[in-house]
C-alpha atoms as a PDB file:
ATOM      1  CA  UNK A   1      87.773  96.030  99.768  1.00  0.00           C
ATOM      2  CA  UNK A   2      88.509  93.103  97.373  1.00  0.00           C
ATOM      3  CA  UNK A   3      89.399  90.010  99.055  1.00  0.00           C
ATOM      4  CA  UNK A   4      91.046  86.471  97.733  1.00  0.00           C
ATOM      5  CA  UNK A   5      91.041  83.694  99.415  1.00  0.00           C
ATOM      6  CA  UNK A   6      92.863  80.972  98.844  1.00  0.00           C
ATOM      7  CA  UNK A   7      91.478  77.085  99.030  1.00  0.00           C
ATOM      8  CA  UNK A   8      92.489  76.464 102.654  1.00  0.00           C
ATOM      9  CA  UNK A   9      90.441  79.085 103.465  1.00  0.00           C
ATOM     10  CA  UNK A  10      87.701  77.772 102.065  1.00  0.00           C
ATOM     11  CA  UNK A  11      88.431  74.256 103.706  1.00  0.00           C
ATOM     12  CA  UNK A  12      88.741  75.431 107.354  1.00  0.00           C
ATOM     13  CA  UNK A  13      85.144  75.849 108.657  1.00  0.00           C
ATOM     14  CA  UNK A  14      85.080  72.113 107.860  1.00  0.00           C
ATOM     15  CA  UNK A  15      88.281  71.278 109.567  1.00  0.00           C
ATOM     16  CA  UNK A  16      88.080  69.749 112.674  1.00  0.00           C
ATOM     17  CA  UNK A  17      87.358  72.141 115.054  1.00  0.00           C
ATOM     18  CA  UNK A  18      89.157  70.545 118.322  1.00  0.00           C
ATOM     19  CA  UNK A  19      91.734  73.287 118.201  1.00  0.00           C
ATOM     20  CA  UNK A  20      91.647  77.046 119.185  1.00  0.00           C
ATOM     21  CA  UNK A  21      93.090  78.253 115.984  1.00  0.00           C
ATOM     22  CA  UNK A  22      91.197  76.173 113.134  1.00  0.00           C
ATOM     23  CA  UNK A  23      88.257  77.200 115.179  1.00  0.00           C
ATOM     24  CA  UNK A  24      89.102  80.942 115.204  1.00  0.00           C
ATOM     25  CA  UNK A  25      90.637  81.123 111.949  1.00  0.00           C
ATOM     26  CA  UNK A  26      86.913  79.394 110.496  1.00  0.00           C
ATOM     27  CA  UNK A  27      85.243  81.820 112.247  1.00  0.00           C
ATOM     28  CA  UNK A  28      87.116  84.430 110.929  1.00  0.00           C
ATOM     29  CA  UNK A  29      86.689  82.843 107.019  1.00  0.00           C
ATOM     30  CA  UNK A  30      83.305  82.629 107.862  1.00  0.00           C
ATOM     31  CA  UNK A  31      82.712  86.616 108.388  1.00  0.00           C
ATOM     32  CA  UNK A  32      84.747  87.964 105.952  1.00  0.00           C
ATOM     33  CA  UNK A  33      82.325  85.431 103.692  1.00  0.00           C
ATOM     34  CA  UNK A  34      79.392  87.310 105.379  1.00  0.00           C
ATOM     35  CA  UNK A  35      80.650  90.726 104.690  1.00  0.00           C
ATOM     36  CA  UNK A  36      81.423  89.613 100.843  1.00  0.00           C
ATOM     37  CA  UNK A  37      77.662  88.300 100.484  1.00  0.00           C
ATOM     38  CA  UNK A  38      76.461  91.287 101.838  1.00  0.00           C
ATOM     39  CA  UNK A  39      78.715  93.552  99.093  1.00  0.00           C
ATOM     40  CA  UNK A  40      80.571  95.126 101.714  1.00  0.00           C
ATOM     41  CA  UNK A  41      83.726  93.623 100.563  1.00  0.00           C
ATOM     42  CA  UNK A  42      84.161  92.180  96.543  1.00  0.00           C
ATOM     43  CA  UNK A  43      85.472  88.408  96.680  1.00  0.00           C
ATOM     44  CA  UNK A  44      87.700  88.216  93.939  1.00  0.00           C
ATOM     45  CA  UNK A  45      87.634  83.735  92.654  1.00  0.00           C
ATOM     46  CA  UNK A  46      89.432  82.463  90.023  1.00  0.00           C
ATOM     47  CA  UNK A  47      90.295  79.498  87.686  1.00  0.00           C
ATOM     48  CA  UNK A  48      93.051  78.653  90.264  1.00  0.00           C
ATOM     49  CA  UNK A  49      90.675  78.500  92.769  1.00  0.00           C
ATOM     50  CA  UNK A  50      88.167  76.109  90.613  1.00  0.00           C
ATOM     51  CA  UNK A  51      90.971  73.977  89.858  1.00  0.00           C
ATOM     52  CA  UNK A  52      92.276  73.433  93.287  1.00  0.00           C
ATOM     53  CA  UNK A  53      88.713  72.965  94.966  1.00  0.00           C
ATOM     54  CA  UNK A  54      88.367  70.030  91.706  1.00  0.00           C
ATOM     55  CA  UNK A  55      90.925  67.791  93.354  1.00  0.00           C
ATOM     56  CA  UNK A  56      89.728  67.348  97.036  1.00  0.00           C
ATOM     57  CA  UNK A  57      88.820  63.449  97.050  1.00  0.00           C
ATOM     58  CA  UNK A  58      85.913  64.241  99.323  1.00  0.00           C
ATOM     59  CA  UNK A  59      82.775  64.444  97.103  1.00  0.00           C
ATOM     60  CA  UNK A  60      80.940  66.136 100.136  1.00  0.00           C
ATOM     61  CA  UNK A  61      83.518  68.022 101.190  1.00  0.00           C
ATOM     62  CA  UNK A  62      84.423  69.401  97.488  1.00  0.00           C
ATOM     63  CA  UNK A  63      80.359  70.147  97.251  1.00  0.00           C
ATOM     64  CA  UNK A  64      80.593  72.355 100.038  1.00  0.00           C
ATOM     65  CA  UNK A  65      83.676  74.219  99.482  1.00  0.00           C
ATOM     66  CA  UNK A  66      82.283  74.896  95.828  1.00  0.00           C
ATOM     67  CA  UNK A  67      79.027  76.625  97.454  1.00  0.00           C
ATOM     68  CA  UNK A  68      81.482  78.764  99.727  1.00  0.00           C
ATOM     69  CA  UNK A  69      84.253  79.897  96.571  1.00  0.00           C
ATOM     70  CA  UNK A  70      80.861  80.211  94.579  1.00  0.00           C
ATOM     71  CA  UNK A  71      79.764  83.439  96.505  1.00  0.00           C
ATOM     72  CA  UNK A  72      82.770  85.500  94.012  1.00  0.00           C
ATOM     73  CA  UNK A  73      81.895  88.885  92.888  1.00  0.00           C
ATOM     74  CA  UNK A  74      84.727  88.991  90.217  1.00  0.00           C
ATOM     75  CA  UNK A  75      86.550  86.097  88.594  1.00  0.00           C
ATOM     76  CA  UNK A  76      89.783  86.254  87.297  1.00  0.00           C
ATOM     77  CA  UNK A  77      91.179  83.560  84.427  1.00  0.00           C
ATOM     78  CA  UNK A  78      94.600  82.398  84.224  1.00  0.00           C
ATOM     79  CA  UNK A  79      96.200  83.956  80.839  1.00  0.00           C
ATOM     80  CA  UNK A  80      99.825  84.447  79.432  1.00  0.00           C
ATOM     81  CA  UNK A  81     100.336  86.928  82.043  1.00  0.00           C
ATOM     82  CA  UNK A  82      99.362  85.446  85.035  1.00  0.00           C
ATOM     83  CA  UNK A  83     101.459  82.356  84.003  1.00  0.00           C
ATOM     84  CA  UNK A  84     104.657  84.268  83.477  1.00  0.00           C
ATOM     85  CA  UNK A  85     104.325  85.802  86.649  1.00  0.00           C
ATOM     86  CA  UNK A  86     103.410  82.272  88.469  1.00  0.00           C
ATOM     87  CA  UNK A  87     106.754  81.372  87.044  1.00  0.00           C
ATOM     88  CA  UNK A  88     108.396  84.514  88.804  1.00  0.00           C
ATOM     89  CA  UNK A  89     107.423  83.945  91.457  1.00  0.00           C
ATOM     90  CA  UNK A  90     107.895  80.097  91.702  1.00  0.00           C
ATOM     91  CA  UNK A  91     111.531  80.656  90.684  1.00  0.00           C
ATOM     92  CA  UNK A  92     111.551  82.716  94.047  1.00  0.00           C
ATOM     93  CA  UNK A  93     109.982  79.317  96.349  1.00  0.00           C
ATOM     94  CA  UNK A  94     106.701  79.679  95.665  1.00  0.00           C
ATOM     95  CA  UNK A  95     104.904  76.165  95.236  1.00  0.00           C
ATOM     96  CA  UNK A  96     103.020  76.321  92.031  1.00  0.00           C
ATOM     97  CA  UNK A  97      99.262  77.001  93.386  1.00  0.00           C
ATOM     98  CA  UNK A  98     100.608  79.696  95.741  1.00  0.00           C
ATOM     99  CA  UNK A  99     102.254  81.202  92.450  1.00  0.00           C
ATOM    100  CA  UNK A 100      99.160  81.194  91.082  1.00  0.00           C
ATOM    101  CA  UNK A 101      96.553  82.577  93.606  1.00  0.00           C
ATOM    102  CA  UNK A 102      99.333  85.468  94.006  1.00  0.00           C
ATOM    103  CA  UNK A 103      99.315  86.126  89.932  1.00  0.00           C
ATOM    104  CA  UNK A 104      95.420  85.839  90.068  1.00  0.00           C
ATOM    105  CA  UNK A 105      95.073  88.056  93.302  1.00  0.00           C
ATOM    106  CA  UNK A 106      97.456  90.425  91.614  1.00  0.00           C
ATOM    107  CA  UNK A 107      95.623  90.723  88.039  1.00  0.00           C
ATOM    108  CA  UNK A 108      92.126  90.957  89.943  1.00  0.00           C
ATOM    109  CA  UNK A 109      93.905  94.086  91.910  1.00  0.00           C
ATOM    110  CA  UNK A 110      92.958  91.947  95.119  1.00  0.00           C
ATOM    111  CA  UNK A 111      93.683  93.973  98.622  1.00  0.00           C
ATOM    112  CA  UNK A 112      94.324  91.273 100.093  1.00  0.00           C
ATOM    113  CA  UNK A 113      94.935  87.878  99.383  1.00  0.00           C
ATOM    114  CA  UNK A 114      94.425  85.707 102.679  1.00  0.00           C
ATOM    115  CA  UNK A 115      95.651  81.862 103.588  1.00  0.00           C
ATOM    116  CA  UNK A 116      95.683  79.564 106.258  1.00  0.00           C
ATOM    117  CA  UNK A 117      98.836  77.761 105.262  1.00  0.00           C
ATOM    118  CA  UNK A 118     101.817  79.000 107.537  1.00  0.00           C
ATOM    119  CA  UNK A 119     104.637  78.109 104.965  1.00  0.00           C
ATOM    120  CA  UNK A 120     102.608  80.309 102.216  1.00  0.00           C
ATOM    121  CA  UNK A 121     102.217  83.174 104.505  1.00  0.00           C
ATOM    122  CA  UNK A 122     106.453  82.641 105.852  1.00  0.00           C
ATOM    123  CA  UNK A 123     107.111  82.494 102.195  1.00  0.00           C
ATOM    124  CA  UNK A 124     104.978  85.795 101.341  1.00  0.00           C
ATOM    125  CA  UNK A 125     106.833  87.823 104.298  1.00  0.00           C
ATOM    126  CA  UNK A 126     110.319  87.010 103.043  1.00  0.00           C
ATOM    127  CA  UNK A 127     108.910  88.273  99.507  1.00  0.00           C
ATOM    128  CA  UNK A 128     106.774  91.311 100.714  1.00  0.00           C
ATOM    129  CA  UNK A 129     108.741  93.613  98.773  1.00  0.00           C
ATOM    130  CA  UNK A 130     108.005  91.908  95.307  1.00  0.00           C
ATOM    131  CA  UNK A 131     104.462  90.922  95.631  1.00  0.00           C
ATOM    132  CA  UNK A 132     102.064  93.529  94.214  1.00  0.00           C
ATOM    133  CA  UNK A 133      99.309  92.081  97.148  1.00  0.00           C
ATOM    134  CA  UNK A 134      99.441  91.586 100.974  1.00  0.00           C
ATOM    135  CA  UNK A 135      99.145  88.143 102.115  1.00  0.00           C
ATOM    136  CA  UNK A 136      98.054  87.470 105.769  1.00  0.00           C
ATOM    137  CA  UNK A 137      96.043  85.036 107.761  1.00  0.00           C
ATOM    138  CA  UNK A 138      92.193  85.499 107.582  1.00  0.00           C
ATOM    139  CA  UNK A 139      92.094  86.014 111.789  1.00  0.00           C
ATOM    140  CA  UNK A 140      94.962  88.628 112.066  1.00  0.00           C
ATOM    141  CA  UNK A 141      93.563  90.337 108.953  1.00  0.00           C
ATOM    142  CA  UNK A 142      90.158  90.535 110.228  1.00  0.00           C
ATOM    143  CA  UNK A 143      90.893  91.633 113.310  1.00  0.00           C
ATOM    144  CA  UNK A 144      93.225  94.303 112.043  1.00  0.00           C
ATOM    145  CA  UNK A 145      90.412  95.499 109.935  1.00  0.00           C
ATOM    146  CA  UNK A 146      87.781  95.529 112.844  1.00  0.00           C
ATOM    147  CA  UNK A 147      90.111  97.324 114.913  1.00  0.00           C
ATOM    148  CA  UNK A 148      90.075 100.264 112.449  1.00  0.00           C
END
């Protein structure tokens, strides 16, 4: 299984945990994390990724998300291609980073590409039919997969 995650992702184990669903949803991040360091599942990164974790203002915070995107097993850099198709799909309502985590999920073949961020995963539904990879939330993805 080769899994993307996108920066929120990697942010929410360090959100505050005062509500049921950023708890959940951290717990959730934090096993598929497990299951990638243990090679059951490939975590795809990518330049994206790098670049988004680069602007969080919180030295501390941007240390520790770096440790988590650093466990990748593939990394995937953003080329002609993966720009033209950011484009795409930005000319469908994509912001630009969602573009791009979709283009890079895409080129690294992800299964899955998986987000915290409710308008992303809205947006991704509406455009199921054009995206080349399923975007869900980590919890309902996980425990889809565990259910199997």
């Amino acid at each position: 299984m080769k899994v993307y995650l996108d920066v929120c992702c990697f942010n929410r184990p360090f959100d505050d945990h005062g509500q049921d669903r950023v708890r959940l949803e951290s717990e959730a991040v934090l096993t598929i994390l497990e299951h990638a360091r243990s090679r059951m599942w490939a975590l795809i990164g990518s330049e994206v990724i790098d670049i988004e974790i680069s602007k969080i203002p919180d030295d501390d915070l941007r240390c520790k998300v770096n440790i988590l995107s650093g466990m990748k097993q593939k990394f995937i850099t953003v080329n002609n291609d993966v720009e033209i198709r950011a484009k795409e799909l930005e000319i469908l309502g994509f912001k630009s980073f969602d573009a791009l985590h979709i283009a890079c999920a895409e080129k690294g073949d992800a299964d899955i590409l998986l987000t915290t961020d409710d308008i992303f995963l809205s947006k991704a539904l509406q455009s199921r039919n054009i995206l080349k990879v399923r975007v869900e939330n980590p919890l309902r993805w996980l425990m889809e997969v565990m259910e199997k």
